[in-house]
N, C-alpha and C. Protein backbone atom coordinates (compact mmCIF):
# COMPACT_ATOMS: atom_id res chain seq x y z
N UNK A 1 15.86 4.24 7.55
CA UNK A 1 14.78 3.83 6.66
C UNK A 1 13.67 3.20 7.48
N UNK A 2 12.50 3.58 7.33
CA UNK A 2 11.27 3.25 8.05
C UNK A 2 10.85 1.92 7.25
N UNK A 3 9.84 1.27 7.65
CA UNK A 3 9.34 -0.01 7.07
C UNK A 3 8.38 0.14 6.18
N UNK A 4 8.25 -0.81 5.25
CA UNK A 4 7.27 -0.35 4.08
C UNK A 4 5.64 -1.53 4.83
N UNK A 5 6.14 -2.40 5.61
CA UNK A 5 4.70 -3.06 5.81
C UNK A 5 4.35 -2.58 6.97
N UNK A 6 5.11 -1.88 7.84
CA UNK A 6 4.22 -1.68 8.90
C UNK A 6 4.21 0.52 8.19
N UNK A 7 2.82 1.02 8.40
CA UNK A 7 2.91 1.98 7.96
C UNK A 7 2.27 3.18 8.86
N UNK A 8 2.39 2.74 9.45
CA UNK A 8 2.09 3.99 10.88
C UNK A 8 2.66 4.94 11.08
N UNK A 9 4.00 4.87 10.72
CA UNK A 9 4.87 5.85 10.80
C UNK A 9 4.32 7.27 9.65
N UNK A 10 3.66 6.72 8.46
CA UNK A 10 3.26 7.73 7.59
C UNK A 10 1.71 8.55 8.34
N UNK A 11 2.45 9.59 8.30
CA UNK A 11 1.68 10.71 9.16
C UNK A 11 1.41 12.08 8.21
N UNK A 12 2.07 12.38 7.08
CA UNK A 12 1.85 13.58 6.54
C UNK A 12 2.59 13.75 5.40
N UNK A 13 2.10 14.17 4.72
CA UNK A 13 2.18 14.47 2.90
C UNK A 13 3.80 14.08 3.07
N UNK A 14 4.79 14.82 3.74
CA UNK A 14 6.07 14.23 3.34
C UNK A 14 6.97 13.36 3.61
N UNK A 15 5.68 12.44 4.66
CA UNK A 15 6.27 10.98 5.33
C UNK A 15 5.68 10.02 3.71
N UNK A 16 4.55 10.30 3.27
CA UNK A 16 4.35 9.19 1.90
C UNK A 16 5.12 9.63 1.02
N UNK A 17 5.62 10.53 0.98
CA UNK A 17 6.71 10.84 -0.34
C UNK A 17 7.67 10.00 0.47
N UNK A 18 8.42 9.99 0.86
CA UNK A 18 9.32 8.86 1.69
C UNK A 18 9.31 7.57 1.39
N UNK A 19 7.61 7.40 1.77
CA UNK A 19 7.29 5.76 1.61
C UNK A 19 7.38 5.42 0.00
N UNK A 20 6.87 6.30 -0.82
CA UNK A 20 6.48 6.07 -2.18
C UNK A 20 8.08 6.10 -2.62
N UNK A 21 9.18 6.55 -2.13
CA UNK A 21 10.58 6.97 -2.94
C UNK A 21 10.84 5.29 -2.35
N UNK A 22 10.54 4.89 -0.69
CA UNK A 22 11.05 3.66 -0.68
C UNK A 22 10.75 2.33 -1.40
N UNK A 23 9.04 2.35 -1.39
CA UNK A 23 8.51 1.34 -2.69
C UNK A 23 9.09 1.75 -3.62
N UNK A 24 9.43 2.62 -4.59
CA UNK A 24 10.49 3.12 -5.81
C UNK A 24 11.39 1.95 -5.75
N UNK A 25 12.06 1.92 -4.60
CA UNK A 25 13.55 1.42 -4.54
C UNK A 25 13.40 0.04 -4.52
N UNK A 26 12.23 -0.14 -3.71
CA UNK A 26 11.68 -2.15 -3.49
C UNK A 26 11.57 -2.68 -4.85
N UNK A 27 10.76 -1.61 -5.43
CA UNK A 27 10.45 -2.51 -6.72
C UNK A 27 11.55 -2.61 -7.70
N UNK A 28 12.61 -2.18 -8.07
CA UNK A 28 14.14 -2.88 -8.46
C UNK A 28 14.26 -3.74 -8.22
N UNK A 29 13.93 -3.85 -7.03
CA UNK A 29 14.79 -5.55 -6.55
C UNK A 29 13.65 -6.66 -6.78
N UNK A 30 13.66 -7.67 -7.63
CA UNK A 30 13.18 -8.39 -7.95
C UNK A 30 12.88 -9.71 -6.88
N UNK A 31 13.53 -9.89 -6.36
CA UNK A 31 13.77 -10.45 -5.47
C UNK A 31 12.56 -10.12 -3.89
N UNK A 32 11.88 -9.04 -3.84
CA UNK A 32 11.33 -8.92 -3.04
C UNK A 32 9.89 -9.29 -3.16
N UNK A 33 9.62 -10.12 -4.56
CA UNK A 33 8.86 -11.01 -4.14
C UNK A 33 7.35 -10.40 -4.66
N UNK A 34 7.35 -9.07 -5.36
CA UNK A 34 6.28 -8.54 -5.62
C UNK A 34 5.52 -9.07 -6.10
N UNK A 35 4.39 -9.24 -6.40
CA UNK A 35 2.93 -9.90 -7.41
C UNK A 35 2.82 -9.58 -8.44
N UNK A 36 2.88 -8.18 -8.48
CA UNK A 36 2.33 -7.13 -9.66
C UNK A 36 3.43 -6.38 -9.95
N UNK A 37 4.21 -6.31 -10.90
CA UNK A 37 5.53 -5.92 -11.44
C UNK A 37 5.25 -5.11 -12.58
N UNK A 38 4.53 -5.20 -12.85
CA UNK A 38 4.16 -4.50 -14.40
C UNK A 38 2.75 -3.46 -13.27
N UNK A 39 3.30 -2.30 -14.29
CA UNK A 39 2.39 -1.20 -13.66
C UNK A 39 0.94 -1.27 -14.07
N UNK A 40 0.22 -2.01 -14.99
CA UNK A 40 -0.81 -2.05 -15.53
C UNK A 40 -1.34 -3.22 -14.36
N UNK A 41 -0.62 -4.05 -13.84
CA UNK A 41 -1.45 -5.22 -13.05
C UNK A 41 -1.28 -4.50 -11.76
N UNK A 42 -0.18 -3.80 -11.32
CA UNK A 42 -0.43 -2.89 -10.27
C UNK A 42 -1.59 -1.69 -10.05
N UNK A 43 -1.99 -1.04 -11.10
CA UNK A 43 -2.92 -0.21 -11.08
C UNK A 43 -3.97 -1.11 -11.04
N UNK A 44 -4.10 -2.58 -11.52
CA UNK A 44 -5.31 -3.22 -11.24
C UNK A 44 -5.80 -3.53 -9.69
N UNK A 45 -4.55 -4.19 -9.22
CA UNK A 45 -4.42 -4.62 -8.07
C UNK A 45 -4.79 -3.34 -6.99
N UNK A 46 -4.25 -2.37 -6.91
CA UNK A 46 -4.74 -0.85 -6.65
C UNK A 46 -6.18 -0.74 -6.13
N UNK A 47 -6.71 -0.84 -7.63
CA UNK A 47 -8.54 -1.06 -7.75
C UNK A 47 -8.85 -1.93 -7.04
N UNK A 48 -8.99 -2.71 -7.29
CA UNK A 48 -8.96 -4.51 -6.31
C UNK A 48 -9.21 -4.12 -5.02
N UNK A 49 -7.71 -3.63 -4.86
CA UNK A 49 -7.74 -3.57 -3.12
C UNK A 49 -8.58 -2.66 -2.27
N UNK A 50 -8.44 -1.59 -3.45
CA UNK A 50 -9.72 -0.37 -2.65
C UNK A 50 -11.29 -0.66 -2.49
N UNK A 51 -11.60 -1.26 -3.77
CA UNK A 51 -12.89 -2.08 -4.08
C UNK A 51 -13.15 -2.86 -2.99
N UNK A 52 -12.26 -3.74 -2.48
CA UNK A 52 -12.67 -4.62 -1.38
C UNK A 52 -11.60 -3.73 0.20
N UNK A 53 -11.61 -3.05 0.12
CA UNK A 53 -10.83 -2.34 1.35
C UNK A 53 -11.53 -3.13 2.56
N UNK A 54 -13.26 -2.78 2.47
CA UNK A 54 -14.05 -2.81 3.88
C UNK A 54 -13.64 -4.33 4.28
N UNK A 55 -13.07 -5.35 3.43
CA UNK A 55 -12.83 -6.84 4.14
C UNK A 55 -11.98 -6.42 4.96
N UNK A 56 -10.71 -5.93 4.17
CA UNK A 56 -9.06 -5.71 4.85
C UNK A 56 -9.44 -5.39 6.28
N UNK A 57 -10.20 -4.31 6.56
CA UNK A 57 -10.61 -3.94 7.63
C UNK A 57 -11.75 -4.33 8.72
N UNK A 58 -12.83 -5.14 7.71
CA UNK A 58 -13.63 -6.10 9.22
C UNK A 58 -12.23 -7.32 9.36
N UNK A 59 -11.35 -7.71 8.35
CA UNK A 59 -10.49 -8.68 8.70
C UNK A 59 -9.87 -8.70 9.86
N UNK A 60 -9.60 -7.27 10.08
CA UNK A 60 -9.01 -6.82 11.40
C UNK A 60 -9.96 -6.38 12.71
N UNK A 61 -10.84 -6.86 12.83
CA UNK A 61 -11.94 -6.12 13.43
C UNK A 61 -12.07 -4.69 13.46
N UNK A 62 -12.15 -3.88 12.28
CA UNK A 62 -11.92 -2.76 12.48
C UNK A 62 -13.05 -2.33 11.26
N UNK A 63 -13.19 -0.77 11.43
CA UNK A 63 -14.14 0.11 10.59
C UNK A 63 -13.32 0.36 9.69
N UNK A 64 -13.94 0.10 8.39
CA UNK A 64 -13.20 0.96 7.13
C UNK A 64 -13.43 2.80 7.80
N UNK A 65 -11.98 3.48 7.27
CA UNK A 65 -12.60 4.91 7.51
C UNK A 65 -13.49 5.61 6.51
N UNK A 66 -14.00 6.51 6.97
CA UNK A 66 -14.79 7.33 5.91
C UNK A 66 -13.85 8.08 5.09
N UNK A 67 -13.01 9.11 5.41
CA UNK A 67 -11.78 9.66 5.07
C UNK A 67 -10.30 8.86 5.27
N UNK A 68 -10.23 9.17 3.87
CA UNK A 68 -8.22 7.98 4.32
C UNK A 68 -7.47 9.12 4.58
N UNK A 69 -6.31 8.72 5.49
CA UNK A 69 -5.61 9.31 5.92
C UNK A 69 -4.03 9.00 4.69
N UNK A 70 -2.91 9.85 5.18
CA UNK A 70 -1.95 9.76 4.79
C UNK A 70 -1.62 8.02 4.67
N UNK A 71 -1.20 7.30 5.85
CA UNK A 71 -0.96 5.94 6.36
C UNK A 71 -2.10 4.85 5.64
N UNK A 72 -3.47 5.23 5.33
CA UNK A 72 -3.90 4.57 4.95
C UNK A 72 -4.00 4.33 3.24
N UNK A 73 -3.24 5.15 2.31
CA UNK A 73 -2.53 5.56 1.13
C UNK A 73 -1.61 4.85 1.14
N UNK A 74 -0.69 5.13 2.39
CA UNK A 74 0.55 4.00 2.08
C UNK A 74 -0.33 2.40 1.99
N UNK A 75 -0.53 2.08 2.69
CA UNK A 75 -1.31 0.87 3.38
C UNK A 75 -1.90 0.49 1.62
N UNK A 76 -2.79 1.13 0.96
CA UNK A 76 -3.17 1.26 -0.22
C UNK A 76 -2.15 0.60 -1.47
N UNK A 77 -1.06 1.57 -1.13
CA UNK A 77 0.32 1.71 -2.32
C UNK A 77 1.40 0.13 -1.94
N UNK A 78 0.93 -0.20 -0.56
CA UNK A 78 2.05 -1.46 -0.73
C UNK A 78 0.70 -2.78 -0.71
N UNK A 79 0.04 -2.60 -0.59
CA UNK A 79 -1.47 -4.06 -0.59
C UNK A 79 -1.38 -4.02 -2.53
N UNK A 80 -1.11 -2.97 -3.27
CA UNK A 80 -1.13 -3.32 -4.61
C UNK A 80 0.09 -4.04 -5.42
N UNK A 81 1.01 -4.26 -4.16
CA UNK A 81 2.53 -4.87 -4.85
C UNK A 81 1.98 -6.33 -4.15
N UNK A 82 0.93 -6.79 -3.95
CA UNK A 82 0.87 -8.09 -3.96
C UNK A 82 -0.60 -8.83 -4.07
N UNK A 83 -1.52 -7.78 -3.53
CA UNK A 83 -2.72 -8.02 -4.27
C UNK A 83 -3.23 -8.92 -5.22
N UNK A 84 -3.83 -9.86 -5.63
CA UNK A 84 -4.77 -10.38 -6.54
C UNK A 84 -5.70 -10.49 -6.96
């Protein structure tokens, strides 16, 4: 099992099916601490995060991309399980 916060490893359409079956499995467990548990504050949080993406990324000294990649979807899909 690959890691859900570090997401580099997602490289191609059937490495995020992977990641997305493993968030599947995270979010059962209650215990892991999620933010957004209910899919309606997750799809908010979603928005949120994309809306403000370009911080996430001067945060890091880095360029938002123009095109997202596979990895940056994942990156997307786990910033909305805690997002605010």
């Amino acid at each position: 099992m690959n890691s859900l916060s570090d997401t580099t490893w997602v490289r191609t359409r059937a490495d995020l099916v992977a990641y997305v079956q493993q968030l599947s499995q995270e979010a059962l467990n209650p215990a892991n601490g999620w933010e957004n548990r209910s899919l309606d504050r997750y799809l908010e949080a979603l928005g949120a995060w994309a809306d403000d993406m370009d911080g996430y990324f001067l945060n890091r000294g880095e360029r938002a991309p123009e095109q997202p990649d596979w990895s940056l979807i994942a990156d997307m899909l786990r910033a909305a399980c805690f997002y605010e």
